[in-house]
Structures are given as structure tokens and as C-alpha cells.
PDB file of N, CA and C in Angstrom:
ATOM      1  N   UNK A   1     -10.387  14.558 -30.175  1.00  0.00           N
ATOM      2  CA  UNK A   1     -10.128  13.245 -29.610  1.00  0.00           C
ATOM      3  C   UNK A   1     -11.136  13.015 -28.483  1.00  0.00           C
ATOM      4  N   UNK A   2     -11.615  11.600 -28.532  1.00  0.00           N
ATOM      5  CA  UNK A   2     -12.833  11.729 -27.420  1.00  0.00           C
ATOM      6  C   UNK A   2     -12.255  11.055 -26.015  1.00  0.00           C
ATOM      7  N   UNK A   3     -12.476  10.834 -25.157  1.00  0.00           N
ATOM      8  CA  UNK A   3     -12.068  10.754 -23.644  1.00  0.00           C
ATOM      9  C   UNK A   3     -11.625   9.478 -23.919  1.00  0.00           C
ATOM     10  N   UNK A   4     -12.516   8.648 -24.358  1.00  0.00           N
ATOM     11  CA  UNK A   4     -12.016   6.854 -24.472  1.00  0.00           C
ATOM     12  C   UNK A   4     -10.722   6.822 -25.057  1.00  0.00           C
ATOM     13  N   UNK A   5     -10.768   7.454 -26.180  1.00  0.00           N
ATOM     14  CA  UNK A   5      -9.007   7.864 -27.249  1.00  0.00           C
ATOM     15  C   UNK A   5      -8.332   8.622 -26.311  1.00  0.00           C
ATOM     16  N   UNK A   6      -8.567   9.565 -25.155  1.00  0.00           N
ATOM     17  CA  UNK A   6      -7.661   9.901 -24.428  1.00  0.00           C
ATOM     18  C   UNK A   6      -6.983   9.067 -23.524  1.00  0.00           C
ATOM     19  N   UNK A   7      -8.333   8.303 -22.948  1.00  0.00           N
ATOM     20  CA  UNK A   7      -8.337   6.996 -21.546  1.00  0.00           C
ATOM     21  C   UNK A   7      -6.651   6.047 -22.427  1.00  0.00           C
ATOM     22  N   UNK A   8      -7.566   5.891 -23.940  1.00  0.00           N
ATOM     23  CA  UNK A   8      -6.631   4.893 -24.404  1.00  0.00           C
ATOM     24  C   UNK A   8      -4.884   5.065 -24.831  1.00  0.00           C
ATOM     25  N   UNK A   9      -4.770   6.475 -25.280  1.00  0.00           N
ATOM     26  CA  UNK A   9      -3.867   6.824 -25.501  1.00  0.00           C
ATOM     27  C   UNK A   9      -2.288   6.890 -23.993  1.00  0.00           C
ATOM     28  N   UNK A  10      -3.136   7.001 -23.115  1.00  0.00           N
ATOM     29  CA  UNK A  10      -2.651   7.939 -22.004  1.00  0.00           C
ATOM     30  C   UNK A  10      -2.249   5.641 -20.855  1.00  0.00           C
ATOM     31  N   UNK A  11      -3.135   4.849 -21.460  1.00  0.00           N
ATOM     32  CA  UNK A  11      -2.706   3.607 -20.492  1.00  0.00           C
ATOM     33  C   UNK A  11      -1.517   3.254 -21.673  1.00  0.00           C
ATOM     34  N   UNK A  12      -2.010   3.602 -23.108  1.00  0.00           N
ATOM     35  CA  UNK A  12      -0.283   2.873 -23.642  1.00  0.00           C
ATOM     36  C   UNK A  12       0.804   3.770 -23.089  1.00  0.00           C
ATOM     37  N   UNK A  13       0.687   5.235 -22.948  1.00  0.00           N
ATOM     38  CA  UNK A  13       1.967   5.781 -22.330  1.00  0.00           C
ATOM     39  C   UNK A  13       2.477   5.012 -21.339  1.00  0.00           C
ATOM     40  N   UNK A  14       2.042   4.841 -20.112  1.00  0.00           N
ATOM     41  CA  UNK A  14       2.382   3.961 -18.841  1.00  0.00           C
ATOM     42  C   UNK A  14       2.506   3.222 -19.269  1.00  0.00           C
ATOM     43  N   UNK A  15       1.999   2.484 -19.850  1.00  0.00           N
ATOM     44  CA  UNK A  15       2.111   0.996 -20.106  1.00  0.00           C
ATOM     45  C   UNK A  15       3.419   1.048 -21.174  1.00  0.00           C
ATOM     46  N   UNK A  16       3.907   1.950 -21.605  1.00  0.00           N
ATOM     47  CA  UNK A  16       4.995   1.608 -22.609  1.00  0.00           C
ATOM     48  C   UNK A  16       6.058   2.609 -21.549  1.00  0.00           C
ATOM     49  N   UNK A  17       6.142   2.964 -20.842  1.00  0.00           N
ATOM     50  CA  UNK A  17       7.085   3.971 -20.261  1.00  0.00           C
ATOM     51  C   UNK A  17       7.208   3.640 -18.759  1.00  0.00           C
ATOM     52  N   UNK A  18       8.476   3.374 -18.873  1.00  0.00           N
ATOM     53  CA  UNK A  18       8.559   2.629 -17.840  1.00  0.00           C
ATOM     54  C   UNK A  18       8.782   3.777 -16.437  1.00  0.00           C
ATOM     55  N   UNK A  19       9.276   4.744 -16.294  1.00  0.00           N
ATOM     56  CA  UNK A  19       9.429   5.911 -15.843  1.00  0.00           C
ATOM     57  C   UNK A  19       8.068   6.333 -15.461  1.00  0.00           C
ATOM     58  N   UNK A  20       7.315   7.219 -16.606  1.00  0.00           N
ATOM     59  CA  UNK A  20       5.966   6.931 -15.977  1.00  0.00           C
ATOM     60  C   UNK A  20       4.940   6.134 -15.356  1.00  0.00           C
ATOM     61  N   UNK A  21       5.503   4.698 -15.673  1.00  0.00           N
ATOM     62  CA  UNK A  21       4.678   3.334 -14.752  1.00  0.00           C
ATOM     63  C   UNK A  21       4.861   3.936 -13.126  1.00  0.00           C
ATOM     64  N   UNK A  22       6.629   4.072 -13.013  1.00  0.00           N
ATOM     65  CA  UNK A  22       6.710   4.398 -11.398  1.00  0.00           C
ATOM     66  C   UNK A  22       6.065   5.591 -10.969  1.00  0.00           C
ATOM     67  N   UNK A  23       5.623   6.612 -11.842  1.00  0.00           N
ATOM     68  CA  UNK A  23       5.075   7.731 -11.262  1.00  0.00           C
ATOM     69  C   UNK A  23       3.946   7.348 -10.616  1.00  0.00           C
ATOM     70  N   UNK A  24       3.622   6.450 -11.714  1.00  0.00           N
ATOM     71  CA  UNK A  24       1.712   6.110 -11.695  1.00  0.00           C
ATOM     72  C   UNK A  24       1.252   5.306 -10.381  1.00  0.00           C
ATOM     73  N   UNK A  25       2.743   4.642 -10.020  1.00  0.00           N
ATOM     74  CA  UNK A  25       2.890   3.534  -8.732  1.00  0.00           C
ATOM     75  C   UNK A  25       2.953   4.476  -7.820  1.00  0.00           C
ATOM     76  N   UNK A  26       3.198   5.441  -7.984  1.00  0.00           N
ATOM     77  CA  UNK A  26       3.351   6.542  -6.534  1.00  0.00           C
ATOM     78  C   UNK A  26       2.483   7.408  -6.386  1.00  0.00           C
ATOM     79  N   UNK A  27       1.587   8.050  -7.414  1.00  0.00           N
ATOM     80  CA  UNK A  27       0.970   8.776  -7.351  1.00  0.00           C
ATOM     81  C   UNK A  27      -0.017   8.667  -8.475  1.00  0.00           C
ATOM     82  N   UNK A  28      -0.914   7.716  -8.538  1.00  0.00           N
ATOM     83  CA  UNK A  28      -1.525   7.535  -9.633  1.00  0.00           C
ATOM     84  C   UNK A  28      -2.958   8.746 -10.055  1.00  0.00           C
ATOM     85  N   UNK A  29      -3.653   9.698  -9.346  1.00  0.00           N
ATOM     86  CA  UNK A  29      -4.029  10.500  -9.944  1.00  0.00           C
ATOM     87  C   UNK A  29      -3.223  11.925 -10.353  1.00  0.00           C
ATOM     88  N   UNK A  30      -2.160  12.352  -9.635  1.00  0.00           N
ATOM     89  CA  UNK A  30      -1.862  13.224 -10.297  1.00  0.00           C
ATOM     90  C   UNK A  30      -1.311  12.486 -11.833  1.00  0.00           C
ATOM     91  N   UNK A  31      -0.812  11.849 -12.060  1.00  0.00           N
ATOM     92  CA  UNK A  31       0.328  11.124 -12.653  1.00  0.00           C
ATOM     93  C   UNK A  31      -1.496  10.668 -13.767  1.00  0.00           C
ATOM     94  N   UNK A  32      -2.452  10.163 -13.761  1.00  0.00           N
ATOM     95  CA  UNK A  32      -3.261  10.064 -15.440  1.00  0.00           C
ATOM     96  C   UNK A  32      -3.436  11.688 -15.176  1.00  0.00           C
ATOM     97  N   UNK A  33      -4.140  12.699 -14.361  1.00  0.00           N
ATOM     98  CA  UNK A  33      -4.216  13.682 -14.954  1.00  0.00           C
ATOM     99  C   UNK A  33      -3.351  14.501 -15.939  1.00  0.00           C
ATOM    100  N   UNK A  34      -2.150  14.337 -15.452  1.00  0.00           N
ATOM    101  CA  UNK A  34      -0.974  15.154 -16.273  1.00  0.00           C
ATOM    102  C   UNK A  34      -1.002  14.047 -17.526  1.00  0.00           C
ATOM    103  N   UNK A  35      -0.784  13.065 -17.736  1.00  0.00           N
ATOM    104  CA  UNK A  35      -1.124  12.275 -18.784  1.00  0.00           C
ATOM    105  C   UNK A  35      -2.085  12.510 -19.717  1.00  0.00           C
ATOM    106  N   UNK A  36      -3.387  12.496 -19.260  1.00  0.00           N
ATOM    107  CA  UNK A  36      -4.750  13.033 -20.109  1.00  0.00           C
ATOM    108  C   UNK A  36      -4.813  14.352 -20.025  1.00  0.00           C
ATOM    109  N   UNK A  37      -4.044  15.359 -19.606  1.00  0.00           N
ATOM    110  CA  UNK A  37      -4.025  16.583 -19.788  1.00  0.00           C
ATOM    111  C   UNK A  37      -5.255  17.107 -19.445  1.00  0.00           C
ATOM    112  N   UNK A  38      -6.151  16.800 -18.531  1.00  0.00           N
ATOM    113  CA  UNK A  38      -7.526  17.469 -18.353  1.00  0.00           C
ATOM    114  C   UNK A  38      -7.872  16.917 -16.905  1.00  0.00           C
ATOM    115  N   UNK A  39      -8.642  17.756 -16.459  1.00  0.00           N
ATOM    116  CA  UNK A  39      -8.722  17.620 -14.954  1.00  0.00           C
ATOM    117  C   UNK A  39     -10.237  16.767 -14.759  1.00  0.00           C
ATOM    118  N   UNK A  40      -9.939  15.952 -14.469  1.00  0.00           N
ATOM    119  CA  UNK A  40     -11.618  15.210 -14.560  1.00  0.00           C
ATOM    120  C   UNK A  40     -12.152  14.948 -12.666  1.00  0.00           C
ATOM    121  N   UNK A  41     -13.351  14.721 -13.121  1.00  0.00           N
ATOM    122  CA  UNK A  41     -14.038  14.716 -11.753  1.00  0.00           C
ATOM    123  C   UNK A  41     -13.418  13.286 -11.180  1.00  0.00           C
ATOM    124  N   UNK A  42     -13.234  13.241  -9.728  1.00  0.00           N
ATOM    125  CA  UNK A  42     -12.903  12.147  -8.964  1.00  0.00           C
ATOM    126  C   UNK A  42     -13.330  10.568  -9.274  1.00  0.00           C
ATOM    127  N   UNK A  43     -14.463  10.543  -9.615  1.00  0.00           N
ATOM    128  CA  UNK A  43     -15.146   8.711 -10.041  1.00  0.00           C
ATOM    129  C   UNK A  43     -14.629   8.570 -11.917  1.00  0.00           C
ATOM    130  N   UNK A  44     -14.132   9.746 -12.532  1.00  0.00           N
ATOM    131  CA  UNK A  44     -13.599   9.604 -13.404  1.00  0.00           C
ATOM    132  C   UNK A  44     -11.991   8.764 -13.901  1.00  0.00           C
ATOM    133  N   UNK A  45     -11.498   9.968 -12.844  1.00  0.00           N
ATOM    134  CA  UNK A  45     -10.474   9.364 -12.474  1.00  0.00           C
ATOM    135  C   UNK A  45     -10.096   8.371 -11.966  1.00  0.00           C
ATOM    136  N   UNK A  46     -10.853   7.753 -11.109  1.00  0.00           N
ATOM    137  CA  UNK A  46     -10.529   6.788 -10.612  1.00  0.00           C
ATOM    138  C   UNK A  46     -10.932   5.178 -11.018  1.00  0.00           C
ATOM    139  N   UNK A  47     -12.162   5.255 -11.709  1.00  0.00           N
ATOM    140  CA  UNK A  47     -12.673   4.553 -12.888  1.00  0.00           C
ATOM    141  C   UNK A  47     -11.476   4.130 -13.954  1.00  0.00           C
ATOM    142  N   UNK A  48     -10.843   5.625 -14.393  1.00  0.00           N
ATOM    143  CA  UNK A  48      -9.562   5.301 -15.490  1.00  0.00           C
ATOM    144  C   UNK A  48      -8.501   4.212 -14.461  1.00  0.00           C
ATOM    145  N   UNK A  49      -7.648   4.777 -13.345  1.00  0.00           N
ATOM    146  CA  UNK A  49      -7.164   4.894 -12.416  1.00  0.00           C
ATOM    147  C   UNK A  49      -7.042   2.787 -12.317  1.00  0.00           C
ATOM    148  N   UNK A  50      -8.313   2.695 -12.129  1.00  0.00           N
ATOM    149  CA  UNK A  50      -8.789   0.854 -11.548  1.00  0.00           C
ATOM    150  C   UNK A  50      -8.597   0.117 -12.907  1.00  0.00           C
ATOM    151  N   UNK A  51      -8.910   1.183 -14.222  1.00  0.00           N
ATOM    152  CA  UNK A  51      -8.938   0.279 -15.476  1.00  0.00           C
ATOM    153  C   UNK A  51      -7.499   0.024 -15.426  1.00  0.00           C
ATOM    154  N   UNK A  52      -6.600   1.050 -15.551  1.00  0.00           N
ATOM    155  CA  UNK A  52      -4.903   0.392 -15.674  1.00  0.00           C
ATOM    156  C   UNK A  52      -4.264  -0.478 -14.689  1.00  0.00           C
ATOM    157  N   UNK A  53      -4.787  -0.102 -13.298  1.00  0.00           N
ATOM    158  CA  UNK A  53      -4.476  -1.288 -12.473  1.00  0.00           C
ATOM    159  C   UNK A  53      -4.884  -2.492 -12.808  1.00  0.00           C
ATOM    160  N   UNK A  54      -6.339  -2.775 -13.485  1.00  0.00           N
ATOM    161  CA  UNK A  54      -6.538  -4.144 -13.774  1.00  0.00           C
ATOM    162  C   UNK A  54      -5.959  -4.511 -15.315  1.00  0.00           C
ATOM    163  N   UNK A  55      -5.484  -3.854 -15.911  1.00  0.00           N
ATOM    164  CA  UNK A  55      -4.733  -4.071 -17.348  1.00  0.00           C
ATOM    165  C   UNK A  55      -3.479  -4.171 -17.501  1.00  0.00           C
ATOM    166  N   UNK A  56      -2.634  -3.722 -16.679  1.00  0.00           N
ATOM    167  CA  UNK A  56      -1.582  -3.309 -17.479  1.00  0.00           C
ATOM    168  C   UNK A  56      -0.660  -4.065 -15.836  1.00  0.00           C
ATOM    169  N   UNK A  57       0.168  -4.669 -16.098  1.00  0.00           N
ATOM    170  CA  UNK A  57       0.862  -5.234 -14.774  1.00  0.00           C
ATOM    171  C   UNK A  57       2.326  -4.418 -14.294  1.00  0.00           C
ATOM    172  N   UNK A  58       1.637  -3.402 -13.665  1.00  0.00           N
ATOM    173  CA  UNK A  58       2.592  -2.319 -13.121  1.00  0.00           C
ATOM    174  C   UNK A  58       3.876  -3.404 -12.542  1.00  0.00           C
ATOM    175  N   UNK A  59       3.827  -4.019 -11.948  1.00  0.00           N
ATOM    176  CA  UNK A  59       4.966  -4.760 -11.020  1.00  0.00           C
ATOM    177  C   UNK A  59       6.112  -5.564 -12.236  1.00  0.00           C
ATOM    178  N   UNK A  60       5.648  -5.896 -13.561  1.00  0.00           N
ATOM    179  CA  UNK A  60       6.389  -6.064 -14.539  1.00  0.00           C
ATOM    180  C   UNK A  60       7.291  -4.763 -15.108  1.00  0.00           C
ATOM    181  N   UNK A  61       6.951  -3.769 -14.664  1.00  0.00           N
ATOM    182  CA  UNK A  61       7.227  -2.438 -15.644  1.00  0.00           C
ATOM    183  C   UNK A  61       8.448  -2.403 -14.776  1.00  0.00           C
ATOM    184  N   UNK A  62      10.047  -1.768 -15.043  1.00  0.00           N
ATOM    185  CA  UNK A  62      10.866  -1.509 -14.309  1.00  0.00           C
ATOM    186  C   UNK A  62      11.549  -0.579 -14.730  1.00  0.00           C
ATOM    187  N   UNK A  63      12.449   0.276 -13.804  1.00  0.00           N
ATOM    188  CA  UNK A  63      12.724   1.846 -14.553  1.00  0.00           C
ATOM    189  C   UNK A  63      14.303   1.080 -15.562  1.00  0.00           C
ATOM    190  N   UNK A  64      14.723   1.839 -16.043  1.00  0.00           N
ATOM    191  CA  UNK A  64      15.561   1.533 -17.547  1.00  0.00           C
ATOM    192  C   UNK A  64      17.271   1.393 -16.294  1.00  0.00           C
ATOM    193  N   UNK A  65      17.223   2.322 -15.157  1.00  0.00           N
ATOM    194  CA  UNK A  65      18.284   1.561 -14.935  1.00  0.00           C
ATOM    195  C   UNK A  65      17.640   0.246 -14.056  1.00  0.00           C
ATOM    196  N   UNK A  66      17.136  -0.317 -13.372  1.00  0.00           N
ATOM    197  CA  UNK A  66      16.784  -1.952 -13.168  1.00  0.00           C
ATOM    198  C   UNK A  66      16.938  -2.585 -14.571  1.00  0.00           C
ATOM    199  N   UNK A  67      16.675  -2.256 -15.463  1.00  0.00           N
ATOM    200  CA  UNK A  67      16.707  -2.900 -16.641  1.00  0.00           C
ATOM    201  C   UNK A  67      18.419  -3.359 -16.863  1.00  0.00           C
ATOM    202  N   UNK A  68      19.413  -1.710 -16.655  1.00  0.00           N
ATOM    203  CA  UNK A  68      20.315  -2.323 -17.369  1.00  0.00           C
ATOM    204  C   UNK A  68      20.946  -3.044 -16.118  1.00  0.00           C
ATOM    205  N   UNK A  69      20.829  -2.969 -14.948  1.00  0.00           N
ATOM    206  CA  UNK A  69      21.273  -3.812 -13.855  1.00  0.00           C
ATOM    207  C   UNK A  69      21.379  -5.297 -14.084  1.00  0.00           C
ATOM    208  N   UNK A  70      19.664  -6.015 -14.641  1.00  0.00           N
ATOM    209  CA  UNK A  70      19.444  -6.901 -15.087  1.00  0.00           C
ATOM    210  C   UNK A  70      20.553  -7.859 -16.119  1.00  0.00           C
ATOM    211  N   UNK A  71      20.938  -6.656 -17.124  1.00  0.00           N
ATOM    212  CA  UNK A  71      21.820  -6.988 -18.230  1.00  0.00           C
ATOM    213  C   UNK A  71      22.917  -6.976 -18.132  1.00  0.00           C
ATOM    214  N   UNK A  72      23.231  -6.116 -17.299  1.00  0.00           N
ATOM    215  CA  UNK A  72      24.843  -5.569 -17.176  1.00  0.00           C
ATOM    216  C   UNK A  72      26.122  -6.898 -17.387  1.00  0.00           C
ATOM    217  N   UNK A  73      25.821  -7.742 -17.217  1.00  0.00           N
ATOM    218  CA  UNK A  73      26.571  -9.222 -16.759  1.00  0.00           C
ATOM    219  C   UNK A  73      26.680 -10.000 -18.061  1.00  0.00           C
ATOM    220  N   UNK A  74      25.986  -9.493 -19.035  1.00  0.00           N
ATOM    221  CA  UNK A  74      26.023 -10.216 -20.179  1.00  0.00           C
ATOM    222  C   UNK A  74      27.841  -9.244 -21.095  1.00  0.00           C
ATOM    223  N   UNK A  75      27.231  -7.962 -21.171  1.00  0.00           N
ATOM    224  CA  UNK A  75      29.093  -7.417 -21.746  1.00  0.00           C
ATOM    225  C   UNK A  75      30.190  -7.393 -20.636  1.00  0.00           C
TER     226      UNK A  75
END
């Protein structure tokens, strides 16, 4: 798998996991390293790091209980 298929694989995780979104909000290089499973040099990381901040709208993502908080009122 080449780094871009890793880069890419590793923003749908966050981006589909809402749990890991908040990690990524708190600690966003440990949180892609353990994701991409490989320890990359600093402008790497942080290159990936700026791409998901400008892609993916962390502040939409919410952990599953906000979610059912949201819902709770409907049953």
C-alpha cells in the first residue's frame, strides 16, 4: 500500500469514526500516527495533519453518545 492509500485510508477512518475524530481534536499527531501505523517525519505529518483539517469538518463529527442525546426525545 503506498503512503497516499495510507494518507487516504487513515482520513476515511476519522472521518467515518466519530470517536477517533475526538482523538484527532485532541491530539492530532499522535492520533494519524497510530492510524497510519508508521512513524513519519514531522512536515509529513503535519502536511497529512492540515490535509484533514482542511477536508473533513471535525466540528460536525460528534461522539455516539452526543448523538444519542440528540435523539433521545424522539422514543
Amino acid at each position: 500500500m503506498s503512503i497516499q492509500e495510507k494518507f487516504s485510508d487513515a482520513m476515511e477512518r476519522i472521518k467515518s469514526d466519530p470517536d477517533l475524530a475526538n482523538e484527532f481534536k485532541e491530539d492530532p499527531v499522535k492520533t494519524a500516527e497510530s492510524v497510519l501505523g508508521v512513524d513519519l517525519p514531522d512536515e509529513q505529518i503535519a502536511g497529512f495533519i492540515n490535509h484533514i483539517k482542511d477536508n473533513v469538518d471535525l466540528g460536525e463529527i460528534k461522539s455516539p453518545s452526543d448523538l444519542f442525546n440528540s435523539i433521545k426525545h424522539l422514543f
